[in-house]
N, C-alpha and C. Protein backbone atom coordinates (compact mmCIF):
# COMPACT_ATOMS: atom_id res chain seq x y z
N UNK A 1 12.91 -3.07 2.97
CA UNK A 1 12.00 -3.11 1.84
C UNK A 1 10.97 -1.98 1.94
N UNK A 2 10.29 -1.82 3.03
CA UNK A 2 9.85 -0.66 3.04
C UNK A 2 10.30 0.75 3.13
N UNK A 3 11.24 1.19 3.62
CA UNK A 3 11.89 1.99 3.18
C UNK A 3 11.73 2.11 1.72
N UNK A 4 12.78 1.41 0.81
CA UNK A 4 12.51 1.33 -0.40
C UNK A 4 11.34 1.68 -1.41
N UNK A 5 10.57 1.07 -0.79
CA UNK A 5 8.85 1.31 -1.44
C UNK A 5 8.61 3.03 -0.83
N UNK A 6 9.05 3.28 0.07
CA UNK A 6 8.33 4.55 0.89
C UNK A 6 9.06 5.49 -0.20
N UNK A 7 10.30 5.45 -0.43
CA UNK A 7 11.38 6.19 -1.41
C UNK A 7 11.03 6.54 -2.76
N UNK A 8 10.22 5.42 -2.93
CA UNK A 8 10.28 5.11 -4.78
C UNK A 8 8.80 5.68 -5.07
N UNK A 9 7.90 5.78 -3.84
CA UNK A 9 6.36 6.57 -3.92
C UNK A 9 6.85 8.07 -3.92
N UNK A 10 7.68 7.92 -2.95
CA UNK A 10 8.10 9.69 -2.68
C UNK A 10 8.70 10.23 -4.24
N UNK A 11 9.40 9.43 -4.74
CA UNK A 11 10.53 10.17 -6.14
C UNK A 11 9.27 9.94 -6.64
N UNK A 12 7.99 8.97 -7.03
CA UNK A 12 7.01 9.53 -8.06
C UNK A 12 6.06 10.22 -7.64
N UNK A 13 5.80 10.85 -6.70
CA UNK A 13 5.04 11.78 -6.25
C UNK A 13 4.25 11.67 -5.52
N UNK A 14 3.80 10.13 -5.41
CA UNK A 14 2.57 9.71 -4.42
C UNK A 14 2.38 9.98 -3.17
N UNK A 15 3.91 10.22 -2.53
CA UNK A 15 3.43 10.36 -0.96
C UNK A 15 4.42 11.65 -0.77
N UNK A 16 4.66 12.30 0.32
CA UNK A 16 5.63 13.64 1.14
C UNK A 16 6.11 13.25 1.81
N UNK A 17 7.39 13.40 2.18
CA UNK A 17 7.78 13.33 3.42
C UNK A 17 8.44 14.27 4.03
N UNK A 18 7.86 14.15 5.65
CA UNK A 18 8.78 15.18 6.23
C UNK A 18 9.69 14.44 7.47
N UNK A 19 10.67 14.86 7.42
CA UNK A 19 11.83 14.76 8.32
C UNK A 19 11.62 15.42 9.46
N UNK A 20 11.79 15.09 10.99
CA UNK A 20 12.15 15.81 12.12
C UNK A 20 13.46 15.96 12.37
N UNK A 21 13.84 16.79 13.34
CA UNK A 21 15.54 16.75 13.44
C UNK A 21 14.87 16.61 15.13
N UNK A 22 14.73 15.66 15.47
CA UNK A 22 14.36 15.20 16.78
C UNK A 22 15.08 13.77 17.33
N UNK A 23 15.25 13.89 18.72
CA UNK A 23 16.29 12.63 19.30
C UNK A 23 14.15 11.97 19.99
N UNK A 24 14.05 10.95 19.79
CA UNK A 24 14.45 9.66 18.65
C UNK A 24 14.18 10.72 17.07
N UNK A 25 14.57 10.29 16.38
CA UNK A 25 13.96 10.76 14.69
C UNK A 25 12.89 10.55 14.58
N UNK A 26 12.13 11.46 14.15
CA UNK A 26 10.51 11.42 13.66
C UNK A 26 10.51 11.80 12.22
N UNK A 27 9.87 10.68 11.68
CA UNK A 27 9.46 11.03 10.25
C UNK A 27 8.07 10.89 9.93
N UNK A 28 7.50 11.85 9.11
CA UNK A 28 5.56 11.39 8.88
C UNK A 28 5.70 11.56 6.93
N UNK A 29 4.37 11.25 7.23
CA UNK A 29 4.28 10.90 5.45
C UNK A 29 3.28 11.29 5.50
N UNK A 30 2.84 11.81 4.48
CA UNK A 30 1.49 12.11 3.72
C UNK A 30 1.02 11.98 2.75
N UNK A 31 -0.37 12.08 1.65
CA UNK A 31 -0.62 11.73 0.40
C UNK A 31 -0.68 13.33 -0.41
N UNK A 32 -0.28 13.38 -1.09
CA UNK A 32 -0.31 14.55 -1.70
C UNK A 32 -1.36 14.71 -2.95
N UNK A 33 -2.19 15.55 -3.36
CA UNK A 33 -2.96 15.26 -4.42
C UNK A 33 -3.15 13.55 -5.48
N UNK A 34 -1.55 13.65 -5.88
CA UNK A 34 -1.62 12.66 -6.99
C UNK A 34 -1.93 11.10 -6.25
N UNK A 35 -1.04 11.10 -4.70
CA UNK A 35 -1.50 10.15 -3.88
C UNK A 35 -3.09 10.03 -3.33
N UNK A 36 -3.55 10.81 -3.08
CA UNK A 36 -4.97 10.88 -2.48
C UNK A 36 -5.74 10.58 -3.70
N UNK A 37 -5.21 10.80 -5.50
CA UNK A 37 -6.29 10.54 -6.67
C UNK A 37 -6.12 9.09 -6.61
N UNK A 38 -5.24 8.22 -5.78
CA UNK A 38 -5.49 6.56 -5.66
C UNK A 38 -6.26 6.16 -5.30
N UNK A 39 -6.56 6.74 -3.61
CA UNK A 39 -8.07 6.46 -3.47
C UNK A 39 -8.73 5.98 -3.93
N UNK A 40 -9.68 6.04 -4.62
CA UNK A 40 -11.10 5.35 -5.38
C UNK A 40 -10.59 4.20 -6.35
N UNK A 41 -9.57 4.14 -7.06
CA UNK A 41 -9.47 3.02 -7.64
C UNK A 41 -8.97 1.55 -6.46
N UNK A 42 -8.11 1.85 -5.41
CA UNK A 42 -7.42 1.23 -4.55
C UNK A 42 -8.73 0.67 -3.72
N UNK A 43 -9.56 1.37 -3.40
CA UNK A 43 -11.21 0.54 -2.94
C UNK A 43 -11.40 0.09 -3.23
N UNK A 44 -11.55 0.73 -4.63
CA UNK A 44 -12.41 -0.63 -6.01
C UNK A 44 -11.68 -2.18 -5.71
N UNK A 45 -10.42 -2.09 -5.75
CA UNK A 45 -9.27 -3.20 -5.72
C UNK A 45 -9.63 -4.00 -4.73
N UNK A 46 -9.86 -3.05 -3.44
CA UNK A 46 -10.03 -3.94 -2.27
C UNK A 46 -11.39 -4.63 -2.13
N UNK A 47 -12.27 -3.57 -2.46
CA UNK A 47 -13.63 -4.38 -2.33
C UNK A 47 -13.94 -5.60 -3.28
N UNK A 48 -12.83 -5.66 -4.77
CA UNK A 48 -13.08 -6.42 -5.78
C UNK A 48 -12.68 -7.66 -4.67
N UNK A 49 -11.35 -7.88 -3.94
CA UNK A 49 -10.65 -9.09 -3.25
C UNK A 49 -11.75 -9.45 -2.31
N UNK A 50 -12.37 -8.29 -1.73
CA UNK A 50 -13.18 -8.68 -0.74
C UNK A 50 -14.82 -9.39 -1.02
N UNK A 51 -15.13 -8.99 -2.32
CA UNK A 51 -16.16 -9.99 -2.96
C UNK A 51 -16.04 -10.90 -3.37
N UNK A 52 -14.99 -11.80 -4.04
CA UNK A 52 -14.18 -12.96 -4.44
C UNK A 52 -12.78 -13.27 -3.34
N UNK A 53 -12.94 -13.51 -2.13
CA UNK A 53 -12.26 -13.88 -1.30
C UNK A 53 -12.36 -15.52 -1.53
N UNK A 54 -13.43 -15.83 -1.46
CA UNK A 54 -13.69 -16.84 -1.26
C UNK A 54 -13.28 -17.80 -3.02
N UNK A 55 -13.51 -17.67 -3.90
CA UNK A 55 -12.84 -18.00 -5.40
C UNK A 55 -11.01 -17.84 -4.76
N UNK A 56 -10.65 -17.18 -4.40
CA UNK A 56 -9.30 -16.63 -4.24
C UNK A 56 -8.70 -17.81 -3.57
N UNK A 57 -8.99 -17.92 -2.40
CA UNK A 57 -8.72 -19.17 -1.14
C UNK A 57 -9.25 -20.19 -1.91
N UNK A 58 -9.75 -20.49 -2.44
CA UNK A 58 -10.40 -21.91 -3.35
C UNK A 58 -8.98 -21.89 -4.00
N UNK A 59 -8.83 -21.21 -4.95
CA UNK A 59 -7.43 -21.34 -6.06
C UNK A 59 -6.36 -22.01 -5.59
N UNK A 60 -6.36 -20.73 -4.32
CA UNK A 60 -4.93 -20.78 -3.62
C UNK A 60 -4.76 -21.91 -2.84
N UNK A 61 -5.67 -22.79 -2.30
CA UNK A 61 -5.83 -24.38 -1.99
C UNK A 61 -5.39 -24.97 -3.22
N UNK A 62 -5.80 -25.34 -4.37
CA UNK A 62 -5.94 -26.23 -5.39
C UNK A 62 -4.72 -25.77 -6.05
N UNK A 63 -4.09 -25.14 -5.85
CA UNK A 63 -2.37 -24.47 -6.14
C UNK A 63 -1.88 -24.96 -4.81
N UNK A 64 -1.91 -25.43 -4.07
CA UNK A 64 -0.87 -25.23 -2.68
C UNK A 64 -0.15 -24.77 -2.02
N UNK A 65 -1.20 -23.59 -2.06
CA UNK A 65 -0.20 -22.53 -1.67
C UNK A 65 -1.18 -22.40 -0.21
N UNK A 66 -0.57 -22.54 0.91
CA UNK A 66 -0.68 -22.18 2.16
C UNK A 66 -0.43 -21.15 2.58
N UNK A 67 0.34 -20.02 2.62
CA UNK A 67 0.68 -19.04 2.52
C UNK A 67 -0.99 -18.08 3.04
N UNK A 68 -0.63 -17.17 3.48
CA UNK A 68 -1.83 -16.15 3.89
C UNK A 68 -2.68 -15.86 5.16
């Protein structure tokens, strides 16, 4: 699955990848402009979860969902 996700960022531009031709295989990734313009909204996202954590875990009790 990750693979997959790593693939499908790379074909839309979000991340680079480079290949090693090295015994074990080395592969690295990077953010490339359009990836690095995520940044600031992807904070926003996190800090939004991280101020309503607590509403969140309330829900997700009163749903039954254990999970997390």
């Amino acid at each position: 699955m990750l693979t997959l996700t790593l693939r499908n960022l790379e074909r839309d531009g979000l991340v680079s990848r480079t290949a090693y031709a090295e015994v074990p295989p080395r592969v690295e990734y990077d953010l490339p402009p359009t990836g690095r313009s995520l940044m600031p909204p992807a904070l926003g996202l996190a800090g939004w979860a991280i101020e309503h954590i607590t509403e969140i875990e309330t829900s997700r009790a009163a749903h039954g969902d254990r999970a997390g």
